[in-house]
Protein backbone atom coordinates (compact mmCIF):
# COMPACT_ATOMS: atom_id res chain seq x y z
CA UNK A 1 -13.59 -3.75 14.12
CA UNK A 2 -11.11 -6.27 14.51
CA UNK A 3 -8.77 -6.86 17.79
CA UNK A 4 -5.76 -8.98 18.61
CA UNK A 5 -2.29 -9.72 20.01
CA UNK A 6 -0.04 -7.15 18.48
CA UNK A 7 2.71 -7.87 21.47
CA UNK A 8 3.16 -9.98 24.36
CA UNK A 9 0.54 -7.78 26.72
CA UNK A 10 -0.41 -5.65 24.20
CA UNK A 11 -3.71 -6.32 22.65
CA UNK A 12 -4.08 -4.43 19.17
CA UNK A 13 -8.33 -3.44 18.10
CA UNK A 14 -9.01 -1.37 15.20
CA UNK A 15 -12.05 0.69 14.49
CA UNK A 16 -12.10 1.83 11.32
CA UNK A 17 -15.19 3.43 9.08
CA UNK A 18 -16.27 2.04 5.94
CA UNK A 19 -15.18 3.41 2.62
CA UNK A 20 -18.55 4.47 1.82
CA UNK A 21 -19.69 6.03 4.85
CA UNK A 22 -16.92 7.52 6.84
CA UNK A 23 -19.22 9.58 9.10
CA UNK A 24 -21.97 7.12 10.02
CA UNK A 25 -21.84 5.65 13.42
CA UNK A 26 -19.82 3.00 14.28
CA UNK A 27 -20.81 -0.52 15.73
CA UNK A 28 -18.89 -0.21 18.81
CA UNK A 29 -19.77 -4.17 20.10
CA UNK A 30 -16.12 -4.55 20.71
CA UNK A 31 -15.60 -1.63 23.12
CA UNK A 32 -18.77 -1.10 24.89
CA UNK A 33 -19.68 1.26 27.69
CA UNK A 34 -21.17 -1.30 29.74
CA UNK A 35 -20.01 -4.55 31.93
CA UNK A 36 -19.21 -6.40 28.88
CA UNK A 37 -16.43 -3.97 27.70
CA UNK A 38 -15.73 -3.12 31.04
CA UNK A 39 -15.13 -7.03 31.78
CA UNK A 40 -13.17 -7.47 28.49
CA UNK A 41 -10.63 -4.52 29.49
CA UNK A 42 -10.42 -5.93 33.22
CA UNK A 43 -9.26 -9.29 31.88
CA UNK A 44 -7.05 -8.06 29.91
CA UNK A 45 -5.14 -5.68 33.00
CA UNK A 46 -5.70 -8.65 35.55
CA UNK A 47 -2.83 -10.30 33.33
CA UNK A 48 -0.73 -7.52 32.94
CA UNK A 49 -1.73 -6.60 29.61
CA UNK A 50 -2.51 -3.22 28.07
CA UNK A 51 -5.39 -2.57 25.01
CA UNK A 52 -4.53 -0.50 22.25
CA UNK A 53 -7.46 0.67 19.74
CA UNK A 54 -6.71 2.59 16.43
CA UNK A 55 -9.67 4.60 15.31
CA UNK A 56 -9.72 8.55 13.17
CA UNK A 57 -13.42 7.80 13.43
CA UNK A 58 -15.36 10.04 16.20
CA UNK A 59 -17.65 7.29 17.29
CA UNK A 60 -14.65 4.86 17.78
CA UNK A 61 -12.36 7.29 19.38
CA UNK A 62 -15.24 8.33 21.86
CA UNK A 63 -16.16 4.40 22.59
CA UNK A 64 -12.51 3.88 23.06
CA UNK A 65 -12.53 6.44 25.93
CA UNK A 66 -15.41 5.80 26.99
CA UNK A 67 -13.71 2.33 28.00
CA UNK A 68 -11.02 3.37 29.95
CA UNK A 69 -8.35 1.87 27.41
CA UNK A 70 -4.58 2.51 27.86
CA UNK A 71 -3.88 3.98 23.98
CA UNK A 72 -5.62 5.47 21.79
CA UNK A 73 -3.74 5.26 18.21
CA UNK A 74 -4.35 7.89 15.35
CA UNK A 75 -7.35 9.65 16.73
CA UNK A 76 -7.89 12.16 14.43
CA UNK A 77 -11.53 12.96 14.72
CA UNK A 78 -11.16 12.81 18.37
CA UNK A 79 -13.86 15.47 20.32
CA UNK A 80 -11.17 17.68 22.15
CA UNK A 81 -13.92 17.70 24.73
CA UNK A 82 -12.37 14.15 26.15
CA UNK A 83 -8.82 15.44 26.33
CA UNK A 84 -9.09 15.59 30.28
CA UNK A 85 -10.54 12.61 30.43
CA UNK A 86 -7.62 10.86 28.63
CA UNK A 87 -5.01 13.07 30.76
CA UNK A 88 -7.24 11.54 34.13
CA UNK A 89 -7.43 8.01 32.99
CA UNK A 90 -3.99 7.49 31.59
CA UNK A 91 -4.94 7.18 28.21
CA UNK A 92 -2.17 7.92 25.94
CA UNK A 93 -2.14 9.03 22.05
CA UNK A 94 -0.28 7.91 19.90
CA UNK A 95 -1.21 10.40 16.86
CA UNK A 96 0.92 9.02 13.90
CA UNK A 97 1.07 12.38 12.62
CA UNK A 98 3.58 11.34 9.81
CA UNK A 99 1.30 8.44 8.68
CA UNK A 100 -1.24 11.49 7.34
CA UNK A 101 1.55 13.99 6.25
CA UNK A 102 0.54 13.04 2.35
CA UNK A 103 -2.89 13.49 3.07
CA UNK A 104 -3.51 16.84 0.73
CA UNK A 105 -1.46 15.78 -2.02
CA UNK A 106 -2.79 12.26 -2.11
CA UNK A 107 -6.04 13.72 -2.10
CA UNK A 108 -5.26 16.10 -5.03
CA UNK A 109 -3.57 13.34 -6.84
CA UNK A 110 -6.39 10.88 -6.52
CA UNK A 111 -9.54 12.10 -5.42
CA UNK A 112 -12.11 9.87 -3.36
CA UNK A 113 -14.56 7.75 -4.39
CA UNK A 114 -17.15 10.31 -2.65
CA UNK A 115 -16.97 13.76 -1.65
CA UNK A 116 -17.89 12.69 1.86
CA UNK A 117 -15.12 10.84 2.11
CA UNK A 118 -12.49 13.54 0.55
CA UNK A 119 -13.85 16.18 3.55
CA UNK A 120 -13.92 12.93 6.23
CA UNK A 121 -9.84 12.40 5.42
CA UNK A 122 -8.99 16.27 4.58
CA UNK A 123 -10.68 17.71 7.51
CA UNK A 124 -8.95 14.75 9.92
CA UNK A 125 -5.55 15.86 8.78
CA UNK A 126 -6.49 19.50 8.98
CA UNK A 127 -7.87 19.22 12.73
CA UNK A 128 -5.28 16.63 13.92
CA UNK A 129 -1.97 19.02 14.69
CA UNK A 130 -4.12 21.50 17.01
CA UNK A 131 -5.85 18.25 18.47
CA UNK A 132 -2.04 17.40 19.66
CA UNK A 133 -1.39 20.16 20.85
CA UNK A 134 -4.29 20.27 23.37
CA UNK A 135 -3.93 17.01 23.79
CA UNK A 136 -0.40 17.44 25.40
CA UNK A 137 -2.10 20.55 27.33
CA UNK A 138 -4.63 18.69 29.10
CA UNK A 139 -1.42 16.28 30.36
CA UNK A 140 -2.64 13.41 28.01
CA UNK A 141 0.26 11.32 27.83
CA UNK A 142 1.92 11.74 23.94
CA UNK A 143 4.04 9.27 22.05
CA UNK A 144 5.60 9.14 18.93
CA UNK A 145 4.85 5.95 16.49
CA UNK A 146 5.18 6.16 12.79
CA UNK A 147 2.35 3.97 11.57
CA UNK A 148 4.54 2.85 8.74
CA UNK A 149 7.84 2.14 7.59
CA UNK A 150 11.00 1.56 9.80
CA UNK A 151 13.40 4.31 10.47
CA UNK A 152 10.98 7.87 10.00
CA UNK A 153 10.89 8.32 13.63
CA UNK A 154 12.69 11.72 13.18
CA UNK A 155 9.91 12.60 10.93
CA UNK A 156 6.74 12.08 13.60
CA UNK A 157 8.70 13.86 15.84
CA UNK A 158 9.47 16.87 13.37
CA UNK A 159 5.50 16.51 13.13
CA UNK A 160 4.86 16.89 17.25
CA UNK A 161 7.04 19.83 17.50
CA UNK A 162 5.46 21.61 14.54
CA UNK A 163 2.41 20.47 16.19
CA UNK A 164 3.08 22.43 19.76
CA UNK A 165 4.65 19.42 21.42
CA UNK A 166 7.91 20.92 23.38
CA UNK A 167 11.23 19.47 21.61
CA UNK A 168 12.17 17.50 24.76
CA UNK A 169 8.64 16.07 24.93
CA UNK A 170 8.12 14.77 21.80
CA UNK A 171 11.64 13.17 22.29
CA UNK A 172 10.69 11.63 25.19
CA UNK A 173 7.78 9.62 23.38
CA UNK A 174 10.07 8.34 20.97
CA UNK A 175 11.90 7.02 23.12
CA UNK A 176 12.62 6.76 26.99
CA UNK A 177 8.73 7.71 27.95
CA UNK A 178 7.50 5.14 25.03
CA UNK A 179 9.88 2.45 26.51
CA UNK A 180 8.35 3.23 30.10
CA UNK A 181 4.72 2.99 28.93
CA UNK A 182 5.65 -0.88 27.10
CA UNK A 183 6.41 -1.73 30.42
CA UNK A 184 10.29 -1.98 29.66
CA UNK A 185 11.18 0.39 32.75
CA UNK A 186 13.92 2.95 33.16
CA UNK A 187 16.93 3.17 31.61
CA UNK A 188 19.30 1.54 34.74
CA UNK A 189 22.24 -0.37 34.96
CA UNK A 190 21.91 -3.88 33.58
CA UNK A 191 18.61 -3.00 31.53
CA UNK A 192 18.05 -4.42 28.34
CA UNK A 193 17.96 -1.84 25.48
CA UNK A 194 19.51 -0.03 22.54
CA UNK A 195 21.17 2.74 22.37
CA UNK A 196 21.74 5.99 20.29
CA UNK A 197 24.08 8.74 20.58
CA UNK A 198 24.47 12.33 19.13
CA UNK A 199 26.86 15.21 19.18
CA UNK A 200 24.41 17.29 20.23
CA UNK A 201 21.49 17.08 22.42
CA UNK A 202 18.52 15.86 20.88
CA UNK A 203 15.88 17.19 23.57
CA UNK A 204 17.09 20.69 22.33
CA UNK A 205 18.17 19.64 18.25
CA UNK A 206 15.79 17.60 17.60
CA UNK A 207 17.04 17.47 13.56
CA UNK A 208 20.42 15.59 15.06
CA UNK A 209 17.82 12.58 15.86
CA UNK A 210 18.81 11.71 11.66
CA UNK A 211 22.47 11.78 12.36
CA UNK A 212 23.27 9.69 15.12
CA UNK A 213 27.14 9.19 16.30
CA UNK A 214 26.61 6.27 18.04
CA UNK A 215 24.44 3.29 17.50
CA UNK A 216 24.59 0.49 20.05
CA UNK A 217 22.82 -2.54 19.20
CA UNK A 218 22.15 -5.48 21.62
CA UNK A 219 24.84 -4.96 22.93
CA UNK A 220 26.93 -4.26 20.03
CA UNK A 221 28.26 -1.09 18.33
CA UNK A 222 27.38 -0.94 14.70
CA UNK A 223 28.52 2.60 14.57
């Protein structure tokens, strides 16, 4: 596990298993279920701040809820079993769907080290669009981050629709919802943000998201 300061107010852990062992238990000393974690999280709100953990391991993901934090990142073996618990608490995920997209063919292409890794990663990726999907119907908050390079945000939201996410959802957590939850507020008059236009309406043609018309830039049209 490692944690830090991904943003101002943001703090950034990652639980991640071990190349050799994928399904043992994790060492969860950074996200306990007692005061200490509890303590640790409390510090963190009393400032303003929100904790975001990445974990696809089980042990991880569960620790991570477990702890009351404010996103959970990746969570592909995720027990559906603490969907309502996420929905209750506020928890959002943030599945990176596209991140995992290559999973099959990388696997084919170059197979693991161990077998028990090859089923850890192939039956993550195979579980993780129904795990959206209930995610989104238990009311768990979902947004849309990429996990990797700038400018494939069409793509994870291609992945949430596929996944059961409704169009205008899936939109949403790429973009007006996901400003919301950084703490950026609504879209108002005076607001700082960027802004992208389409011909069409995005909510219901999601595919336009690749062709925007319009692209204002702090404050300044570059298209």
């Amino acid at each position: 596990m490692r944690g830090g300061w991904l943003l101002p107010g943001l703090v950034d852990v990652h639980t991640h298993p071990g190349a050799d062992s994928p399904g043992d238990p994790l060492d969860d000393s950074v996200l306990r279920r007692d005061a200490e974690g509890a303590s640790r999280l409390r510090r963190v709100h009393a400032i303003g701040g929100r904790v975001a953990v990445h974990s696809q391991h089980e042990d991880g993901c569960t620790a991570a809820v477990f702890a009351g934090v404010d996103s959970l990142e990746h969570g592909r073996h995720l027990r559906l079993d603490l969907l309502d618990r996420m929905g209750d608490q506020g928890t959002v995920l943030v599945p990176t769907m596209c991140a995992s997209s290559g999973t099959k063919a990388s696997l084919r292409k170059q197979p693991p080290a161990s077998d028990a890794w090859g089923r850890w990663k192939s039956t993550g990726w195979e579980r993780h669009p129904n795990l959206v999907r209930c995610a989104f119907e238990a009311g768990v908050t979902v947004l849309a981050g990429t996990d990797g390079a700038a400018g494939i945000i069409a793509d994870e939201v291609d992945c949430l629709v596929a996944a059961g996410v409704p169009a205008d959802v899936a939109v949403g957590g790429a973009s007006w919802v996901a400003r919301s939850w950084l703490g950026f507020g609504d879209l108002e008059h005076g607001a700082l943000a960027d802004i992208v236009g389409y011909d069409e309406d995005p909510r219901v043609h999601p595919d336009v998201l690749r062709r925007p018309s319009r692209i204002v830039l702090r404050g300044r049209v570059v298209r």
